[in-house]
PDB file of N, CA and C in Angstrom:
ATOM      1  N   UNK A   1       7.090 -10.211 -10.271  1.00  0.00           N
ATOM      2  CA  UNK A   1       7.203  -8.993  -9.478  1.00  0.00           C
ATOM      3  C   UNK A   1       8.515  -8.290  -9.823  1.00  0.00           C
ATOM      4  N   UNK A   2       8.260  -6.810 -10.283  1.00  0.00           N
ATOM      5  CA  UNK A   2       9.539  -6.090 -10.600  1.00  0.00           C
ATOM      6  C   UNK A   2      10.039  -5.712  -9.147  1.00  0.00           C
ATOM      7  N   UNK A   3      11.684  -5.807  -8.983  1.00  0.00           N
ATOM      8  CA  UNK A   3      12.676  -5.129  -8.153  1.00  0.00           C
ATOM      9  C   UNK A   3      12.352  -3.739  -8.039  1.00  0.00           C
ATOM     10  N   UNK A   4      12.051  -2.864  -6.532  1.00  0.00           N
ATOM     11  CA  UNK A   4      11.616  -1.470  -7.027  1.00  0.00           C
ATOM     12  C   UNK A   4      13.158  -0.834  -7.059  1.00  0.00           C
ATOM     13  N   UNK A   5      13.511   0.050  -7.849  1.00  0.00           N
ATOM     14  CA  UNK A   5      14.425   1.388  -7.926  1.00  0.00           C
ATOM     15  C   UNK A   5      14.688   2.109  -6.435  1.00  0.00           C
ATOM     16  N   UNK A   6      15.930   1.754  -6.034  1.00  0.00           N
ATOM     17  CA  UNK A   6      16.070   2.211  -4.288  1.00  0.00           C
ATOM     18  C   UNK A   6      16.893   3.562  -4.868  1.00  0.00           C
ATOM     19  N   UNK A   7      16.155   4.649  -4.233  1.00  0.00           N
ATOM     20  CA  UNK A   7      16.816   5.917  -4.496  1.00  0.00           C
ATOM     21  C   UNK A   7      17.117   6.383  -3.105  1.00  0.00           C
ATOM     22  N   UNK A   8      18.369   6.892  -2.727  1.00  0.00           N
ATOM     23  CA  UNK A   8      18.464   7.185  -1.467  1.00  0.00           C
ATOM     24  C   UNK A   8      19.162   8.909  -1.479  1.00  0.00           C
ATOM     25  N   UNK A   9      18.421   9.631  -0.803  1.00  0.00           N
ATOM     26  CA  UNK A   9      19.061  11.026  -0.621  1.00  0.00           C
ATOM     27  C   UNK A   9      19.638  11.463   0.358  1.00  0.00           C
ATOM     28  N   UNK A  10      20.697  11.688   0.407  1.00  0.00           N
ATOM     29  CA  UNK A  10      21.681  12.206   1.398  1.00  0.00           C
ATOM     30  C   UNK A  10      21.578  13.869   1.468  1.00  0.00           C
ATOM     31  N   UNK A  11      21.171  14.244   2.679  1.00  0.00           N
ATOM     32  CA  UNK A  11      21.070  15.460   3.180  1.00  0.00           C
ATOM     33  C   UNK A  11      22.002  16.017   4.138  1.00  0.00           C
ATOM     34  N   UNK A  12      21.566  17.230   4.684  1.00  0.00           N
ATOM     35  CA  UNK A  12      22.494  17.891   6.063  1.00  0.00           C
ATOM     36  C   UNK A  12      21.102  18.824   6.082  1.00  0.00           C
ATOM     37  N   UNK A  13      20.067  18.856   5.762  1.00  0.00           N
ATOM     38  CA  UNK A  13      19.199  19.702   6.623  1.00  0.00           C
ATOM     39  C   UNK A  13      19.181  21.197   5.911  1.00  0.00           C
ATOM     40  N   UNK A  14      19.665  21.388   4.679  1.00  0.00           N
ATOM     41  CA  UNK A  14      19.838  22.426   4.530  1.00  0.00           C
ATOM     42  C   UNK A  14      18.772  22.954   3.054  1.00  0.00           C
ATOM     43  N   UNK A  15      18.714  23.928   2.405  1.00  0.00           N
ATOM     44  CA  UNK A  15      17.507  24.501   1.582  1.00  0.00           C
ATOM     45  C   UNK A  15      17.748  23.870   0.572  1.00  0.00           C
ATOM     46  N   UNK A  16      18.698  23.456   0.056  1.00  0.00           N
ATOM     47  CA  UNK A  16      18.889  22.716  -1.709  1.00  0.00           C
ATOM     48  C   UNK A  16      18.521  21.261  -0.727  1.00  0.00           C
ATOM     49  N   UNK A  17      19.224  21.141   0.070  1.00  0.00           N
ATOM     50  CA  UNK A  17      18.655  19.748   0.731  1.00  0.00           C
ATOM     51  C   UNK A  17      17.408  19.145   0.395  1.00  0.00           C
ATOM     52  N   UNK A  18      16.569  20.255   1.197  1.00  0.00           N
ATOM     53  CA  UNK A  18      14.920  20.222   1.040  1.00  0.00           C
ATOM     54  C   UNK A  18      14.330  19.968  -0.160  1.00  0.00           C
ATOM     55  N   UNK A  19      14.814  20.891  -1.314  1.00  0.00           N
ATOM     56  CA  UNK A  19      14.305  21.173  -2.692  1.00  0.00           C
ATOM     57  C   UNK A  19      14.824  19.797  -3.231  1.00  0.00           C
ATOM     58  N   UNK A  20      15.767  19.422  -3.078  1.00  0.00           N
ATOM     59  CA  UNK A  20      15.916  17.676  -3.644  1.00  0.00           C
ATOM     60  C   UNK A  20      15.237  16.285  -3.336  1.00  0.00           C
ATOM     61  N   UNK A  21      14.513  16.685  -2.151  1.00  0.00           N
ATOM     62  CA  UNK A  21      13.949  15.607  -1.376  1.00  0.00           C
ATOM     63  C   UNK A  21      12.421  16.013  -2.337  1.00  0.00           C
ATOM     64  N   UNK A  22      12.344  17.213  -1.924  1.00  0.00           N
ATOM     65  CA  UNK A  22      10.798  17.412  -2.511  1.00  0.00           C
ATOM     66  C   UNK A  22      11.022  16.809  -4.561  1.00  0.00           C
ATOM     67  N   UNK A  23      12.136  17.496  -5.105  1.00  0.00           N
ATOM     68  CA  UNK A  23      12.321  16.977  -6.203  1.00  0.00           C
ATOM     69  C   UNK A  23      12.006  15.460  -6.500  1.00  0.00           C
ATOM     70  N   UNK A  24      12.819  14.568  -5.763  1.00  0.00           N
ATOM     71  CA  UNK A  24      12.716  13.208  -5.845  1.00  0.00           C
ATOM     72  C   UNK A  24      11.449  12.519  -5.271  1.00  0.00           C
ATOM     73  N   UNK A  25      10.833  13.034  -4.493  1.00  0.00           N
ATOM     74  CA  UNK A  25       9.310  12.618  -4.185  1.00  0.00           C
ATOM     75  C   UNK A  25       8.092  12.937  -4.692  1.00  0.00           C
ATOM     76  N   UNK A  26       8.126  14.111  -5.563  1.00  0.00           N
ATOM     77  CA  UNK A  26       7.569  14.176  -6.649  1.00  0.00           C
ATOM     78  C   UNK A  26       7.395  13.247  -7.790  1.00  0.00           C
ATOM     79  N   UNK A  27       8.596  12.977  -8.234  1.00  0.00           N
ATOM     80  CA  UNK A  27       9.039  12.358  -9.546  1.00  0.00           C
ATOM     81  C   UNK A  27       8.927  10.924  -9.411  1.00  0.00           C
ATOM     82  N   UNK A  28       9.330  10.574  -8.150  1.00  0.00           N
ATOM     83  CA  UNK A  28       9.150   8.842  -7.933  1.00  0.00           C
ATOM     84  C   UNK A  28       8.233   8.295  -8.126  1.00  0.00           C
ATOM     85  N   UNK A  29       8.175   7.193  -8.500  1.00  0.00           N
ATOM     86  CA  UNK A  29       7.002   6.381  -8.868  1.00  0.00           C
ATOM     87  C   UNK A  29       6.578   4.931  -8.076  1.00  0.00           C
ATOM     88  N   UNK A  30       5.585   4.765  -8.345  1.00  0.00           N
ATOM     89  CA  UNK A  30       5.658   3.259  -7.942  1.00  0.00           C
ATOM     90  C   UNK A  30       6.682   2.327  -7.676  1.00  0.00           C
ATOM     91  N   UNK A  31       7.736   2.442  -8.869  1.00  0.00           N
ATOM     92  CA  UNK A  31       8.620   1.321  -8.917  1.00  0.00           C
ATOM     93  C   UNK A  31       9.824   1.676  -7.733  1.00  0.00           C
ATOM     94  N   UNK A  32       9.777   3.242  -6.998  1.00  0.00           N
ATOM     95  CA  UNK A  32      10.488   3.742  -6.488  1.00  0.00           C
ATOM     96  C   UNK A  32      10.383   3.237  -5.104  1.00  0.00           C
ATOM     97  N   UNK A  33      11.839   3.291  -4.581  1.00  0.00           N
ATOM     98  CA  UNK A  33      11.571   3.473  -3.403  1.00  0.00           C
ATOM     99  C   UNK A  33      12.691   3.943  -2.602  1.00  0.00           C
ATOM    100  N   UNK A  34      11.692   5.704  -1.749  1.00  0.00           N
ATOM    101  CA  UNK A  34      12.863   6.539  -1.682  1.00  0.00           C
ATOM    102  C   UNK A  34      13.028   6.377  -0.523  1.00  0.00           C
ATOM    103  N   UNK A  35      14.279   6.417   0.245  1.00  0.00           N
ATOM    104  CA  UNK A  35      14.973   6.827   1.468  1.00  0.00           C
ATOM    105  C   UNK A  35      15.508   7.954   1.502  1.00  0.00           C
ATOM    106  N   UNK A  36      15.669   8.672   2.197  1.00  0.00           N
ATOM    107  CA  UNK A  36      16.552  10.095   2.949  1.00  0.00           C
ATOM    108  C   UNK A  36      17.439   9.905   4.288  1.00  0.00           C
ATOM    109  N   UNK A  37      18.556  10.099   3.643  1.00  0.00           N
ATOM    110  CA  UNK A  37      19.251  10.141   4.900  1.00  0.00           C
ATOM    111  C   UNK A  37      19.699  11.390   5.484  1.00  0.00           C
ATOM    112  N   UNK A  38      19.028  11.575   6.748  1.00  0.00           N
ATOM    113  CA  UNK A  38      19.826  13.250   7.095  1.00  0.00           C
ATOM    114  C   UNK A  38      21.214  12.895   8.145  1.00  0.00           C
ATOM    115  N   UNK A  39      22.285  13.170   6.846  1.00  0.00           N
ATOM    116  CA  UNK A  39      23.484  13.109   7.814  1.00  0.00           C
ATOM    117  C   UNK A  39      23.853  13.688   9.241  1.00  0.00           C
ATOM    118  N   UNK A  40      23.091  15.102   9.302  1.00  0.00           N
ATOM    119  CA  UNK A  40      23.419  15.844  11.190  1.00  0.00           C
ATOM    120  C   UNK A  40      22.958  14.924  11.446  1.00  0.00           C
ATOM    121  N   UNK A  41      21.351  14.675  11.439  1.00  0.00           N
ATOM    122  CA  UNK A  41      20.794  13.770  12.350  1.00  0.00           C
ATOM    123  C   UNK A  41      21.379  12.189  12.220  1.00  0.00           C
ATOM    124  N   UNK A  42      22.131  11.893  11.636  1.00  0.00           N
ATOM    125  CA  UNK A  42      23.108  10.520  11.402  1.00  0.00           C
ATOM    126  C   UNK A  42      21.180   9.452  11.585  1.00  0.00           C
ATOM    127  N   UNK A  43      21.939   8.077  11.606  1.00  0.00           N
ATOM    128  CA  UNK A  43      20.998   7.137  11.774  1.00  0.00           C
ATOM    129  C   UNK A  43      21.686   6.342  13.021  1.00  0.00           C
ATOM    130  N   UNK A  44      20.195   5.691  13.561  1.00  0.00           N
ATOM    131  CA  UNK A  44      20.561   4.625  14.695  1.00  0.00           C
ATOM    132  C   UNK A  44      21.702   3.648  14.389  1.00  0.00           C
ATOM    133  N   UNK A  45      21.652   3.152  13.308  1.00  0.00           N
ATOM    134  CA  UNK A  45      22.475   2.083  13.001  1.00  0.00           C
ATOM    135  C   UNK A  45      23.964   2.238  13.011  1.00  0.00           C
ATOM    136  N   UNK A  46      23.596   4.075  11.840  1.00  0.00           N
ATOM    137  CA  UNK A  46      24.864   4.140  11.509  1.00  0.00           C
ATOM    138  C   UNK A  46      25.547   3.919   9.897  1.00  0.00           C
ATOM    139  N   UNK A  47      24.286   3.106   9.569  1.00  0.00           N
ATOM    140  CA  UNK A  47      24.308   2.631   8.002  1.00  0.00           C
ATOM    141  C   UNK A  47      24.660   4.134   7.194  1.00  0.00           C
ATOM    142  N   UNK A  48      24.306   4.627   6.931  1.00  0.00           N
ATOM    143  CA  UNK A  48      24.147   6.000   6.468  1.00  0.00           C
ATOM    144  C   UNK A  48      25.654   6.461   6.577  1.00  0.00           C
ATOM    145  N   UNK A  49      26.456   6.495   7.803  1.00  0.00           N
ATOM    146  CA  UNK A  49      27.431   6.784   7.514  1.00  0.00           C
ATOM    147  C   UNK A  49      28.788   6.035   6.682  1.00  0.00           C
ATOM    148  N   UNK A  50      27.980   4.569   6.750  1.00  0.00           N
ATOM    149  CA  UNK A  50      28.940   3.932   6.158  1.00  0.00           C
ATOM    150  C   UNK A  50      28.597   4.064   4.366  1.00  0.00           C
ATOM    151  N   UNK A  51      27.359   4.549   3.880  1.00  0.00           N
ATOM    152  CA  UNK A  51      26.955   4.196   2.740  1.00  0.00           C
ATOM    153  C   UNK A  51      27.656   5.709   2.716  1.00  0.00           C
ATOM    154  N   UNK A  52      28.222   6.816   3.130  1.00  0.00           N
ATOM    155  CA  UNK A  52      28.920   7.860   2.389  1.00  0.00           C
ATOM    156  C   UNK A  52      29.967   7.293   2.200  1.00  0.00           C
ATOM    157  N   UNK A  53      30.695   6.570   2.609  1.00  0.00           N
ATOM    158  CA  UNK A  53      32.440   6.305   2.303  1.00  0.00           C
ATOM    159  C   UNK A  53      32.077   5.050   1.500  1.00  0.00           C
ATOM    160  N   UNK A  54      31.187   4.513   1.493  1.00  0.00           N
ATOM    161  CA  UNK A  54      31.440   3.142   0.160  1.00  0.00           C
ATOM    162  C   UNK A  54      30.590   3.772  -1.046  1.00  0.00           C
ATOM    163  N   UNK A  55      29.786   4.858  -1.209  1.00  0.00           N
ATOM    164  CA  UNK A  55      29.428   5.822  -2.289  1.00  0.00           C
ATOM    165  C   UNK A  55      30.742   6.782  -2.288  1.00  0.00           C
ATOM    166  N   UNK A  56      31.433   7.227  -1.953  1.00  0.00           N
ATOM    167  CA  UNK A  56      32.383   8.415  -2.248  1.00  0.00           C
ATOM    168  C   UNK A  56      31.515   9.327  -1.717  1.00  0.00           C
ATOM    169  N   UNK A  57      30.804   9.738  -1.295  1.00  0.00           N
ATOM    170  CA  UNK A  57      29.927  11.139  -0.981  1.00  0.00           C
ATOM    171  C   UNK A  57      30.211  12.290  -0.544  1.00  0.00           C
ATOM    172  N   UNK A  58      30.843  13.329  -1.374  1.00  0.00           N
ATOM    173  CA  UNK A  58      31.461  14.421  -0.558  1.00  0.00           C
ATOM    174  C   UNK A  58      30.563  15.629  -0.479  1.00  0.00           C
ATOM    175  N   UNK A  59      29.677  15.496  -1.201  1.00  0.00           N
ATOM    176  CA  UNK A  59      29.060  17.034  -1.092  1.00  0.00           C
ATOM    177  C   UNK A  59      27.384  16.087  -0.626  1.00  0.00           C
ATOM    178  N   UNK A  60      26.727  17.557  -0.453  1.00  0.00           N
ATOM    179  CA  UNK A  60      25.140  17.042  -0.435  1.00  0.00           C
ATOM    180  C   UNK A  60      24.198  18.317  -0.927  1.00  0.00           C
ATOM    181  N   UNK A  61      23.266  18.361  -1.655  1.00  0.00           N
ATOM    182  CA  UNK A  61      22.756  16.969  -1.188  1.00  0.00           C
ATOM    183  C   UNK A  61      22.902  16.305  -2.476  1.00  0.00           C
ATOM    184  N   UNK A  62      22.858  14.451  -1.949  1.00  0.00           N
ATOM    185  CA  UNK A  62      23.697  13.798  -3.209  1.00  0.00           C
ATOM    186  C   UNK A  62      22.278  12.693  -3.546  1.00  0.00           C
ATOM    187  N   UNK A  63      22.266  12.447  -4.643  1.00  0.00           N
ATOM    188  CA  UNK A  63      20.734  11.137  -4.563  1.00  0.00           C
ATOM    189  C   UNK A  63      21.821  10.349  -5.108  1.00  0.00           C
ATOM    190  N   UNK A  64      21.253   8.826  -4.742  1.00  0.00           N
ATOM    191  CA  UNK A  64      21.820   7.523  -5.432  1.00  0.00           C
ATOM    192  C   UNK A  64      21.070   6.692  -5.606  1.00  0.00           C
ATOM    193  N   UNK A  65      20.980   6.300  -6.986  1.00  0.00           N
ATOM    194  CA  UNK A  65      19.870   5.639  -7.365  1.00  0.00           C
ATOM    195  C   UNK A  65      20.532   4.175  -7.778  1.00  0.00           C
ATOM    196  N   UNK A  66      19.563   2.983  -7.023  1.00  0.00           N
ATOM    197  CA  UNK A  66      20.408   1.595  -7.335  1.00  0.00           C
ATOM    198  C   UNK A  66      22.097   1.389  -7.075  1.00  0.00           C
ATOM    199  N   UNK A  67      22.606   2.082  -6.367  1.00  0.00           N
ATOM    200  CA  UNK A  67      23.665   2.288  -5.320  1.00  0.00           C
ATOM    201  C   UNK A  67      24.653   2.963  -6.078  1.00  0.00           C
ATOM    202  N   UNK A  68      24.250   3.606  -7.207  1.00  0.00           N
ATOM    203  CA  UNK A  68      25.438   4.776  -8.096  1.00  0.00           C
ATOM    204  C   UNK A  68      24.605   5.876  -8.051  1.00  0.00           C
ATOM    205  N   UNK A  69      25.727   6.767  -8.000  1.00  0.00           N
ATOM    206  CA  UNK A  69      25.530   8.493  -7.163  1.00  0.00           C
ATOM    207  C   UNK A  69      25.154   8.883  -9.011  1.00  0.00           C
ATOM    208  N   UNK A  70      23.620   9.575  -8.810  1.00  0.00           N
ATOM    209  CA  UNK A  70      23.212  10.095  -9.770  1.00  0.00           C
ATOM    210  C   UNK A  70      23.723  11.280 -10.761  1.00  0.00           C
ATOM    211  N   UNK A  71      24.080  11.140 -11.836  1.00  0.00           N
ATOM    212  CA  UNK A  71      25.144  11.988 -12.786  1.00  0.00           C
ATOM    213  C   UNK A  71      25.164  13.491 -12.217  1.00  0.00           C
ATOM    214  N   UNK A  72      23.522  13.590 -11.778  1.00  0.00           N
ATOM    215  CA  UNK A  72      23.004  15.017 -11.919  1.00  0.00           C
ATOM    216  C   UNK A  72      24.090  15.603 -10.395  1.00  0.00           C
ATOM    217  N   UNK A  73      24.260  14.536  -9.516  1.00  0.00           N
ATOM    218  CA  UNK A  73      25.196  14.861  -8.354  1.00  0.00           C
ATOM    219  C   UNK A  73      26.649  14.960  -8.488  1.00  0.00           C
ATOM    220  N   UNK A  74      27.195  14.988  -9.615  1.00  0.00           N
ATOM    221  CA  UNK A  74      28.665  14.868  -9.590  1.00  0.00           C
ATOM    222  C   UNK A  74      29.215  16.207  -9.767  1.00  0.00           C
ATOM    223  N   UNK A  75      28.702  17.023 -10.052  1.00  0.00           N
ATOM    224  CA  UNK A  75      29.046  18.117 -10.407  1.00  0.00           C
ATOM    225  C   UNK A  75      28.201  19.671  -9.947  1.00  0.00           C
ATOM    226  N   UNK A  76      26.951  19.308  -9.848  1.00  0.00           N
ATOM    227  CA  UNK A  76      26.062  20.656  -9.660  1.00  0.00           C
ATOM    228  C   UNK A  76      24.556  19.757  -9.089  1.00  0.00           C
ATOM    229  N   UNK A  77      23.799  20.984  -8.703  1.00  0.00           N
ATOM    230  CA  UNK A  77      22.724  20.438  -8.080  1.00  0.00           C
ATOM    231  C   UNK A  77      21.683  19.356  -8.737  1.00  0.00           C
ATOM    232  N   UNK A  78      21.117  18.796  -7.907  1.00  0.00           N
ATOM    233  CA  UNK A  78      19.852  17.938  -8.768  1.00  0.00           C
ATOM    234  C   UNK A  78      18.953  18.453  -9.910  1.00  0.00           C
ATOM    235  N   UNK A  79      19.462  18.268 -10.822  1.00  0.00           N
ATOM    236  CA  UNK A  79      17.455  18.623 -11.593  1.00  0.00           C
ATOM    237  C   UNK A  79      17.212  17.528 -12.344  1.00  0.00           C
ATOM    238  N   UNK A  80      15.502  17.838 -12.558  1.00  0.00           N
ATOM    239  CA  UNK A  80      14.748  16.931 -13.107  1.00  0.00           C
ATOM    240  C   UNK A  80      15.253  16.260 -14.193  1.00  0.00           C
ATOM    241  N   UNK A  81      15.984  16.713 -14.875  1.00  0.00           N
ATOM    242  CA  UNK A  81      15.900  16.229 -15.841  1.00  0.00           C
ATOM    243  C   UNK A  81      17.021  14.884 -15.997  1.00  0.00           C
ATOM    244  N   UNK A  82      18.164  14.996 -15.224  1.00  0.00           N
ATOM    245  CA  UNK A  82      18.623  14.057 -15.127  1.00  0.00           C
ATOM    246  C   UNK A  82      18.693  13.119 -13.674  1.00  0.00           C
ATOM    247  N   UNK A  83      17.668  13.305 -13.344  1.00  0.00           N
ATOM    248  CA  UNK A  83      16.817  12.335 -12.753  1.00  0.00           C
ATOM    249  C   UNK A  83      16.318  11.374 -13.509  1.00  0.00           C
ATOM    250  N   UNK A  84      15.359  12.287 -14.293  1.00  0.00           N
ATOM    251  CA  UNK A  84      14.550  11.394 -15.104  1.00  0.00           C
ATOM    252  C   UNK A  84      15.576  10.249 -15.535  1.00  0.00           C
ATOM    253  N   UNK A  85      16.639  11.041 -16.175  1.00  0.00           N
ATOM    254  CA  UNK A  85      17.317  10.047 -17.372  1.00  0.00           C
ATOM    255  C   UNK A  85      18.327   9.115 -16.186  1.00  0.00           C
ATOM    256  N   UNK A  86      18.318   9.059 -14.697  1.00  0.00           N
ATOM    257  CA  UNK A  86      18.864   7.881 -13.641  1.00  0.00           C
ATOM    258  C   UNK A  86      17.537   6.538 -13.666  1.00  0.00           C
ATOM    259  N   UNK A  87      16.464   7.256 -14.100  1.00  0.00           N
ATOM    260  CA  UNK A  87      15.214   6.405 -13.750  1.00  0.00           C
ATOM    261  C   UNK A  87      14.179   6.256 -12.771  1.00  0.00           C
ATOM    262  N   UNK A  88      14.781   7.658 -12.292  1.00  0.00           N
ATOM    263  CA  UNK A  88      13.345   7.997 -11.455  1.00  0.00           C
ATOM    264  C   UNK A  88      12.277   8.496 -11.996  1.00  0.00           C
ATOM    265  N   UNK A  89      11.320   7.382 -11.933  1.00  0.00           N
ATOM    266  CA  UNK A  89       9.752   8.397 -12.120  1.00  0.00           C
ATOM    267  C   UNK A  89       9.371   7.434 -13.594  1.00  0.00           C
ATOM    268  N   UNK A  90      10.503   6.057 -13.553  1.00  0.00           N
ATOM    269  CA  UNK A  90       9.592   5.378 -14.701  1.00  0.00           C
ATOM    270  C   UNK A  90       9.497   4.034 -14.204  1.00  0.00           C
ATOM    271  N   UNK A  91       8.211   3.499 -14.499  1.00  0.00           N
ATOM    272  CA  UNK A  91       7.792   2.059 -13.616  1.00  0.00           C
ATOM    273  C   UNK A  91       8.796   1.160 -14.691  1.00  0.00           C
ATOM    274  N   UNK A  92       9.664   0.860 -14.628  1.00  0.00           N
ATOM    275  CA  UNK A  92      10.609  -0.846 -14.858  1.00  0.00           C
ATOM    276  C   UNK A  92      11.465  -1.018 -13.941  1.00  0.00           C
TER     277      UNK A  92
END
C-alpha cells in the first residue's frame, strides 16, 4: 500500500483562495489527500494554527504538499503547473 500525498491548503476565504482550492481538487488524484484549512474560520483543535508557524506561512493562499510549502507559493499565486511538478495529480 502506497503512503497517499497530504496536500494541505491554507486559506482566509478569499477569491484566489477559492481558485486554489478548486485548482488543487481538480488536479489531485487518488494518491492525494487534500485538506483545507480556512484560517478566519481557524479549526477546533487549533492544529491549523500551529501548522502556520512550523510551515513559515505568511501569505495565503499557501498549499503544502508532504509538509513543504509548494514552490508555486513562495513567491506568486498557485498554478498548475507547478503543482504538477510538487506532485499533485500523479499516483506514487
Amino acid at each position: 500500500m502506497v503512503a497517499k500525498r497530504r496536500v494541505e491548503v491554507f486559506t482566509a476565504g478569499c477569491l484566489l483562495c477559492q481558485e486554489a482550492i478548486k485548482m488543487v481538487r481538480e488536479l489531485a488524484c487518488s494518491s492525494c489527500e487534500v485538506v483545507v484549512y480556512d484560517l478566519i474560520k481557524q479549526c477546533e483543535s487549533k492544529e491549523c494554527l500551529s501548522k502556520v508557524r512550523s510551515y513559515g506561512i505568511s501569505r495565503v493562499p499557501t498549499i503544502v504538499v508532504d509538509g513543504k510549502i509548494a514552490e508555486c507559493c513562495s513567491g506568486s499565486r498557485p498554478s498548475l503547473k507547478a503543482l504538477k511538478v510538487a506532485g499533485i495529480g500523479s499516483l506514487s
